[in-house]
PDB file of N, CA and C in Angstrom:
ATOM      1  N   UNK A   1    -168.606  85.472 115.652  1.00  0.00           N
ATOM      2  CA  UNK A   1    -167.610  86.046 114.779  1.00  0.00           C
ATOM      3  C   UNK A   1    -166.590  86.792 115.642  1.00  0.00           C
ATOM      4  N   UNK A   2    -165.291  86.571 115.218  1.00  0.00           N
ATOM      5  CA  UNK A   2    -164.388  87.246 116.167  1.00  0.00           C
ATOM      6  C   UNK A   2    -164.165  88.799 115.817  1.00  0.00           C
ATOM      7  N   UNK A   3    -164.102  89.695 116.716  1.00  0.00           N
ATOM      8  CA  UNK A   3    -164.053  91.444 116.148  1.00  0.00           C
ATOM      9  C   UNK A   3    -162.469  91.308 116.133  1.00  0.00           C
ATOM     10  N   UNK A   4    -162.161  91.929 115.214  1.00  0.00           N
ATOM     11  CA  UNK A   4    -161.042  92.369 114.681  1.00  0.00           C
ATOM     12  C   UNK A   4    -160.118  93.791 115.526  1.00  0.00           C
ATOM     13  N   UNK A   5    -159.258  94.370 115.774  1.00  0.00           N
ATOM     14  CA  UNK A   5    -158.944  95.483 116.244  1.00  0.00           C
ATOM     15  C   UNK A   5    -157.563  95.909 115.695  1.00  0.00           C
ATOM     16  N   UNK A   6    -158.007  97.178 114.889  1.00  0.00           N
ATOM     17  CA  UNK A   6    -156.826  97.940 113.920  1.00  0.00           C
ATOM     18  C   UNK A   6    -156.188  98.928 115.027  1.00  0.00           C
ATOM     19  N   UNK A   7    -154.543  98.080 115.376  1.00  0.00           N
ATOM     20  CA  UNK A   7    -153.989  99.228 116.292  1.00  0.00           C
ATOM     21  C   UNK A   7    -153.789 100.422 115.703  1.00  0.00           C
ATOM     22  N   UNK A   8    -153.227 101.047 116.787  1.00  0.00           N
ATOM     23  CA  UNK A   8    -152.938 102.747 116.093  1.00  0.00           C
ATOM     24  C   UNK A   8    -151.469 103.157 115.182  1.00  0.00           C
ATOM     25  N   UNK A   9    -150.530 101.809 115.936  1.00  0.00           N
ATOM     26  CA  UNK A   9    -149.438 101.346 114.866  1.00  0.00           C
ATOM     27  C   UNK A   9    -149.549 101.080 113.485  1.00  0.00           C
ATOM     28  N   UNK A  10    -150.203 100.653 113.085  1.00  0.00           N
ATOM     29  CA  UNK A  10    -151.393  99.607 111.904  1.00  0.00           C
ATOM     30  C   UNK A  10    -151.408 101.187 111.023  1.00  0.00           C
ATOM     31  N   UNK A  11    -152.522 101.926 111.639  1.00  0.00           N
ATOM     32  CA  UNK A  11    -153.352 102.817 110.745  1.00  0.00           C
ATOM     33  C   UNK A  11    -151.973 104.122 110.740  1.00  0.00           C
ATOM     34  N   UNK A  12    -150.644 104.019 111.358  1.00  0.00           N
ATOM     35  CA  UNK A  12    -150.021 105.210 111.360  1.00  0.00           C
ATOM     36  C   UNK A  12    -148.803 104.684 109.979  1.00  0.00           C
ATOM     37  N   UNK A  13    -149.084 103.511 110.077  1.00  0.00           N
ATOM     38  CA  UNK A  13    -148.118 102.599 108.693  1.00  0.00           C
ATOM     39  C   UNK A  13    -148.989 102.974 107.305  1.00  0.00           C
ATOM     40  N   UNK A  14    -150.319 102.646 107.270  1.00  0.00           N
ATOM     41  CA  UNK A  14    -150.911 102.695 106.220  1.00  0.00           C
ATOM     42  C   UNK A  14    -151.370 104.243 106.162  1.00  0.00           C
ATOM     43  N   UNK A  15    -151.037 105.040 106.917  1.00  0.00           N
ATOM     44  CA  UNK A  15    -151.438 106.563 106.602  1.00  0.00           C
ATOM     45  C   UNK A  15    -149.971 106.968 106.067  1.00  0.00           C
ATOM     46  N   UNK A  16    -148.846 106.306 106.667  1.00  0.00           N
ATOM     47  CA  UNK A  16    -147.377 106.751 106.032  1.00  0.00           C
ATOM     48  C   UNK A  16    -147.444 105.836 104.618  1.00  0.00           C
ATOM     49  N   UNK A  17    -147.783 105.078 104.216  1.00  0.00           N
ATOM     50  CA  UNK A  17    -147.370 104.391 103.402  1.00  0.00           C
ATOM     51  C   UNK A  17    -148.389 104.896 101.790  1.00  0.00           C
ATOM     52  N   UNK A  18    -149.720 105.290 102.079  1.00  0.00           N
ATOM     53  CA  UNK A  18    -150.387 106.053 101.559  1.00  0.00           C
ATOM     54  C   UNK A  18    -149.890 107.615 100.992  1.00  0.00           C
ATOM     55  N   UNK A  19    -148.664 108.488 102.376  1.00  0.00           N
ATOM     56  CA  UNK A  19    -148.354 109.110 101.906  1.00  0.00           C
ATOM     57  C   UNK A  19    -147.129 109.422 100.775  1.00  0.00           C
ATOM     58  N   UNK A  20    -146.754 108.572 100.986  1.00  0.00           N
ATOM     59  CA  UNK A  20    -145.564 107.980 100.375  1.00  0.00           C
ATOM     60  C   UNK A  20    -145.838 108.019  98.862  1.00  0.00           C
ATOM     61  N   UNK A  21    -147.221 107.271  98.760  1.00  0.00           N
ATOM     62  CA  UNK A  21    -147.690 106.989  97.577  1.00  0.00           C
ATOM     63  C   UNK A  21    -148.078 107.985  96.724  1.00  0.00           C
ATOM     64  N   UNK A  22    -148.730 109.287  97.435  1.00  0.00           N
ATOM     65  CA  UNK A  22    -149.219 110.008  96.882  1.00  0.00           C
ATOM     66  C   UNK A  22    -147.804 111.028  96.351  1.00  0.00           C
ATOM     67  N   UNK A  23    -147.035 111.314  97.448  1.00  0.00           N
ATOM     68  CA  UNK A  23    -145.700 111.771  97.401  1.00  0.00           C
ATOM     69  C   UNK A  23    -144.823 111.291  95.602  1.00  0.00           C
ATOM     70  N   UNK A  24    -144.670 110.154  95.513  1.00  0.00           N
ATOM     71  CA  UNK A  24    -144.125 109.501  94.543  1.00  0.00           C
ATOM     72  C   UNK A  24    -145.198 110.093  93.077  1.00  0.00           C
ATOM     73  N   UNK A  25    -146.460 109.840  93.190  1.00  0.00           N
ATOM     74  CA  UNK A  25    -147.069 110.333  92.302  1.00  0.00           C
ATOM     75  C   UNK A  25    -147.438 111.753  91.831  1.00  0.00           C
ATOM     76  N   UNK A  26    -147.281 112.634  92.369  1.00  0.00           N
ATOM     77  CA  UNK A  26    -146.706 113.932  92.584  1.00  0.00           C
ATOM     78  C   UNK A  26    -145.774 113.865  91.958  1.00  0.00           C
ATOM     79  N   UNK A  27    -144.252 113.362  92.374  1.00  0.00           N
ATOM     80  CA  UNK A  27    -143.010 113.784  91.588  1.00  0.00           C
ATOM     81  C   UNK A  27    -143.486 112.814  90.124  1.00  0.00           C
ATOM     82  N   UNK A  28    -144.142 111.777  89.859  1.00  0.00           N
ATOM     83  CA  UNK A  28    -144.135 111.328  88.704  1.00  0.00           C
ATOM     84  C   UNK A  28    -144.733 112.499  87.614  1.00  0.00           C
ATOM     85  N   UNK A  29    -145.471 113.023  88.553  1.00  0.00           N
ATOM     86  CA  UNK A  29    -146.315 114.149  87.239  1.00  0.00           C
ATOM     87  C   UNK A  29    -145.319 115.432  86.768  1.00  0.00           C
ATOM     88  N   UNK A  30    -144.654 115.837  88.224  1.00  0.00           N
ATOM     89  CA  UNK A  30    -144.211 117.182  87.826  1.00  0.00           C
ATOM     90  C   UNK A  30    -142.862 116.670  87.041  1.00  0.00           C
ATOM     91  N   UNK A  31    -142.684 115.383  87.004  1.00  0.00           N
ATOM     92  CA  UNK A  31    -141.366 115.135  86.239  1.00  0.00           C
ATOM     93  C   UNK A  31    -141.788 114.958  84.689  1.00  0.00           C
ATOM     94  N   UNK A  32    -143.158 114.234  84.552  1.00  0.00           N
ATOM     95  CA  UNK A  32    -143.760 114.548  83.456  1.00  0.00           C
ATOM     96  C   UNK A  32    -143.828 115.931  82.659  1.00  0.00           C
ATOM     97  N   UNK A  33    -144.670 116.651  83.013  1.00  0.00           N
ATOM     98  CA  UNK A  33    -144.893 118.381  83.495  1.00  0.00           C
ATOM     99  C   UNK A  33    -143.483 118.952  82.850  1.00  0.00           C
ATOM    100  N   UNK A  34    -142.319 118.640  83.822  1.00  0.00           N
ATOM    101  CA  UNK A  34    -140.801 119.031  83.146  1.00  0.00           C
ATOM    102  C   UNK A  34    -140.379 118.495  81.626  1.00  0.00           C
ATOM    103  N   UNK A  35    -140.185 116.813  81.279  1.00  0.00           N
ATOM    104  CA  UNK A  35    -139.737 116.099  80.391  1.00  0.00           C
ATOM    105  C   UNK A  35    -140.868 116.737  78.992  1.00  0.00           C
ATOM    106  N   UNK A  36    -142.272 117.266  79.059  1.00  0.00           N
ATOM    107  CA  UNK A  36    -143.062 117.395  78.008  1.00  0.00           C
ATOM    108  C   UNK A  36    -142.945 119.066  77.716  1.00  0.00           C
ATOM    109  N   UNK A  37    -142.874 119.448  78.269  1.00  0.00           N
ATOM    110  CA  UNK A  37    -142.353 121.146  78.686  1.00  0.00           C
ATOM    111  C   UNK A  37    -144.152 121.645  78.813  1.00  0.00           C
ATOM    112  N   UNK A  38    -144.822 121.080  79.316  1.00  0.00           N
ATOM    113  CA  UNK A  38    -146.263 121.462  79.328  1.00  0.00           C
ATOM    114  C   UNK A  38    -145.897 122.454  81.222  1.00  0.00           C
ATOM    115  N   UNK A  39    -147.578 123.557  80.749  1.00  0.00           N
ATOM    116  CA  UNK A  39    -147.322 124.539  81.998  1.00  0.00           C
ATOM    117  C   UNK A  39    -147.295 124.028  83.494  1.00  0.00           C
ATOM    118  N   UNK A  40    -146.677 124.649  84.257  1.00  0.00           N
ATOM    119  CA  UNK A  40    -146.875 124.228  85.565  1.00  0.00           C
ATOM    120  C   UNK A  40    -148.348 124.250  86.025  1.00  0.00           C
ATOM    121  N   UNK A  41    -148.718 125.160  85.656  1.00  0.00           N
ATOM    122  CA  UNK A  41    -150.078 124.941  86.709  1.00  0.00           C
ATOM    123  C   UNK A  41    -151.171 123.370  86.289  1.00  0.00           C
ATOM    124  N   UNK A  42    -150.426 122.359  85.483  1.00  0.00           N
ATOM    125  CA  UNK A  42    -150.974 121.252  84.926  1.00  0.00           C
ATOM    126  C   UNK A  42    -150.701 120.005  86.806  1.00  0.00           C
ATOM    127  N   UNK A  43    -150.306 120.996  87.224  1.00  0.00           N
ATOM    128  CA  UNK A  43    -149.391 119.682  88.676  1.00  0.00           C
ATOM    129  C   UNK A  43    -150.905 120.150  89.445  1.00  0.00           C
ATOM    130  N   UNK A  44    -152.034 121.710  89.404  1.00  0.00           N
ATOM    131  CA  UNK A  44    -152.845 121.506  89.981  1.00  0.00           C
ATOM    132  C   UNK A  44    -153.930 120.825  89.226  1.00  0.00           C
ATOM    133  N   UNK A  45    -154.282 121.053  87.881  1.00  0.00           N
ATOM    134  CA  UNK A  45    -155.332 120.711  87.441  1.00  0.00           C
ATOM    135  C   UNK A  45    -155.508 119.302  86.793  1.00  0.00           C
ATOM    136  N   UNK A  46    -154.349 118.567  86.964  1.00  0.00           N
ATOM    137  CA  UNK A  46    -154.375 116.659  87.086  1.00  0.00           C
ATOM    138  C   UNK A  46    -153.769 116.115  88.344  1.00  0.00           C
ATOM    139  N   UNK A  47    -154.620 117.186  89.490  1.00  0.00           N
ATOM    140  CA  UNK A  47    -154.546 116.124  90.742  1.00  0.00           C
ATOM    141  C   UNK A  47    -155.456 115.276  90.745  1.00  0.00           C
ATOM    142  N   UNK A  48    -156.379 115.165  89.837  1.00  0.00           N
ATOM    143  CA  UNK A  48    -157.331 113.737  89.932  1.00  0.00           C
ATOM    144  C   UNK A  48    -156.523 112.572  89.509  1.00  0.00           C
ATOM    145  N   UNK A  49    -155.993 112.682  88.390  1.00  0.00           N
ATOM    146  CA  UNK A  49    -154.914 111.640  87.475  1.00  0.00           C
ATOM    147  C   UNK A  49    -154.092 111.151  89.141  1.00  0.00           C
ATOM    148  N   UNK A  50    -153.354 112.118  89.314  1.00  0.00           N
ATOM    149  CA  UNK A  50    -152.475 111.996  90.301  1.00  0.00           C
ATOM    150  C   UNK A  50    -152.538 111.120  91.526  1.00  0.00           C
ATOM    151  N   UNK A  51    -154.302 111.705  92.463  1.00  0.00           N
ATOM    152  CA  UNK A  51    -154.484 110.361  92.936  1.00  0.00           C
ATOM    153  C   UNK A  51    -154.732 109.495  92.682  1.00  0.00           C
ATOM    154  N   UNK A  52    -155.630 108.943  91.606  1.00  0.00           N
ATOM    155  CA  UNK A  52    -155.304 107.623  91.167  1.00  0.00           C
ATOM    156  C   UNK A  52    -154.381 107.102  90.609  1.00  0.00           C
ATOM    157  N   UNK A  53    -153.492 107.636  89.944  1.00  0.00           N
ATOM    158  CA  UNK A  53    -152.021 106.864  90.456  1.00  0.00           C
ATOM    159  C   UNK A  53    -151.708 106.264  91.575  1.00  0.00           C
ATOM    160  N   UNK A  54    -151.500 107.458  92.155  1.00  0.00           N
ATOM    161  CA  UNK A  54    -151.530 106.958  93.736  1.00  0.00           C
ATOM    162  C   UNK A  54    -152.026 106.222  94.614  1.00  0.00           C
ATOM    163  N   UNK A  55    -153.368 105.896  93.978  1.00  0.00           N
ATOM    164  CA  UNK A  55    -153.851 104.612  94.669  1.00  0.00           C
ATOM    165  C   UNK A  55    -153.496 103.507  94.338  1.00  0.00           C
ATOM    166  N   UNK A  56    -153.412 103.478  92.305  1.00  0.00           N
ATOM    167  CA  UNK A  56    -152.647 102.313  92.122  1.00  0.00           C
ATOM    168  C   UNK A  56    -151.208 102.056  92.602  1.00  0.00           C
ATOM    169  N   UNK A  57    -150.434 102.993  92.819  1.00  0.00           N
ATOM    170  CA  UNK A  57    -148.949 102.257  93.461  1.00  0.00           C
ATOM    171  C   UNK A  57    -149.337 102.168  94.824  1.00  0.00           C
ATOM    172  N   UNK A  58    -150.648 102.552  95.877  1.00  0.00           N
ATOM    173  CA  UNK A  58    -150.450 101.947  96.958  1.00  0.00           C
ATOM    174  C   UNK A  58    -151.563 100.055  96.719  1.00  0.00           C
ATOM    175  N   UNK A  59    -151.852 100.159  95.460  1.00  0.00           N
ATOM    176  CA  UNK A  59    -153.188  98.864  95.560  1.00  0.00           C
ATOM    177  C   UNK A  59    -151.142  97.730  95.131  1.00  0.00           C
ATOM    178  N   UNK A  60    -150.964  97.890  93.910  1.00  0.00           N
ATOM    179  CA  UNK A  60    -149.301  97.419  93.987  1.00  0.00           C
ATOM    180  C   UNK A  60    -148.409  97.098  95.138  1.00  0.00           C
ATOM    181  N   UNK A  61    -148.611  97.622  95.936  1.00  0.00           N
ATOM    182  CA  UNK A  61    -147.360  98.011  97.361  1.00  0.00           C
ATOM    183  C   UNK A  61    -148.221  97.090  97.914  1.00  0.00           C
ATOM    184  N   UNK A  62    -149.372  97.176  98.182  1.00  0.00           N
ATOM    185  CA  UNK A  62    -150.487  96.560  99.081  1.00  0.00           C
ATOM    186  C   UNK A  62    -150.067  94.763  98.869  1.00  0.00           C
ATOM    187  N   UNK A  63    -150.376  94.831  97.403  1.00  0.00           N
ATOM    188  CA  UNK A  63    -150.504  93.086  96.896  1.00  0.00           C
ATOM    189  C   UNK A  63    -148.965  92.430  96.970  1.00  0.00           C
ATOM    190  N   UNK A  64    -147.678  93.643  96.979  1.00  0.00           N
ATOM    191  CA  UNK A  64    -146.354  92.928  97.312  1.00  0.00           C
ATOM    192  C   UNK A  64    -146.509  92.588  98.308  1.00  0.00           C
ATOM    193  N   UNK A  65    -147.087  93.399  99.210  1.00  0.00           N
ATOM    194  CA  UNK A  65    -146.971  92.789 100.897  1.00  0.00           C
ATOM    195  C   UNK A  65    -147.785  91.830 101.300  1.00  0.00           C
ATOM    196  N   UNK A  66    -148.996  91.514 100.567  1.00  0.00           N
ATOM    197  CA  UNK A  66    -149.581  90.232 100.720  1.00  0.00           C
ATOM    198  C   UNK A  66    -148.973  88.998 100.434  1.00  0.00           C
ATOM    199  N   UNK A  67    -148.394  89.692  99.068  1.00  0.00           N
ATOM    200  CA  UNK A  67    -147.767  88.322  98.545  1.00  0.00           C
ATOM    201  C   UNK A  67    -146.335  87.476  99.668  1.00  0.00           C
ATOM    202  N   UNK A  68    -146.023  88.686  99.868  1.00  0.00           N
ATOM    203  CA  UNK A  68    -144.583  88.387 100.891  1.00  0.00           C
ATOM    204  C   UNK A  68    -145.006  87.877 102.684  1.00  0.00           C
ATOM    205  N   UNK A  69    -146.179  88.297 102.949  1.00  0.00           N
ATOM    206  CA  UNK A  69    -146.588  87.516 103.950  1.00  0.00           C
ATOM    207  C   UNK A  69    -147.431  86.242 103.680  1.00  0.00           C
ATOM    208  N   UNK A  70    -147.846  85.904 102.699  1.00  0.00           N
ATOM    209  CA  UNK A  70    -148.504  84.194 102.445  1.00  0.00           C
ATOM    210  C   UNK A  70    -147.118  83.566 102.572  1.00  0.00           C
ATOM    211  N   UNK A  71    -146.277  84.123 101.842  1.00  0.00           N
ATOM    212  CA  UNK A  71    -144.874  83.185 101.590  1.00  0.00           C
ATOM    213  C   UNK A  71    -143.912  83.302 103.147  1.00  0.00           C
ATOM    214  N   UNK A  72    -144.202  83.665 103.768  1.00  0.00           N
ATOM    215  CA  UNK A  72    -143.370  84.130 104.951  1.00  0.00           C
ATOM    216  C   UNK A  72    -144.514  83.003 105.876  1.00  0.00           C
ATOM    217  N   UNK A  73    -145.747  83.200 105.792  1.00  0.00           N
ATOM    218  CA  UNK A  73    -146.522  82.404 106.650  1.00  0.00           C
ATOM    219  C   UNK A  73    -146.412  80.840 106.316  1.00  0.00           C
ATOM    220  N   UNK A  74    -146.153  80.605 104.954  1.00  0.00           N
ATOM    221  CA  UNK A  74    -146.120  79.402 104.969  1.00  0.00           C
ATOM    222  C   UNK A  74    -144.792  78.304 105.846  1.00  0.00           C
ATOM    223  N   UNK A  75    -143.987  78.866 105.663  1.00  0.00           N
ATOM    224  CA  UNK A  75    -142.643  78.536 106.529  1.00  0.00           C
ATOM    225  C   UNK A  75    -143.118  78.098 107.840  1.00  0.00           C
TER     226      UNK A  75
END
């Protein structure tokens, strides 16, 4: 079996791109938070909601970029 090796380029993309994600889901809540007029301190006590958001727009981001490299590889 061939070993695989995750450069440090690799894991500094998917640690930015992760943050990104979480970043975006953050402003989705506190923009929520604003638009419902519910209290601020709701931005600490649905940081669970929050990261999983956040995982789903990075599992989303993830499957665009799959999709765009099958189609790029096939060429």
């Amino acid at each position: 079996m061939k070993d695989t090796l995750i450069t440090a380029h690799r894991k500094l993309v998917e640690l930015k791109t992760a943050g990104v994600c979480l970043l975006l889901a953050v402003l989705l809540n506190i923009g929520c938070i604003i638009y419902f007029h519910t209290p601020f301190y709701e931005v600490f006590t649905q940081i669970g909601y929050t990261v999983v958001i956040a995982l789903g727009f990075y599992i989303i981001w993830t499957a665009i970029r799959l999709i765009v490299w099958l189609f790029r590889k096939k060429k």
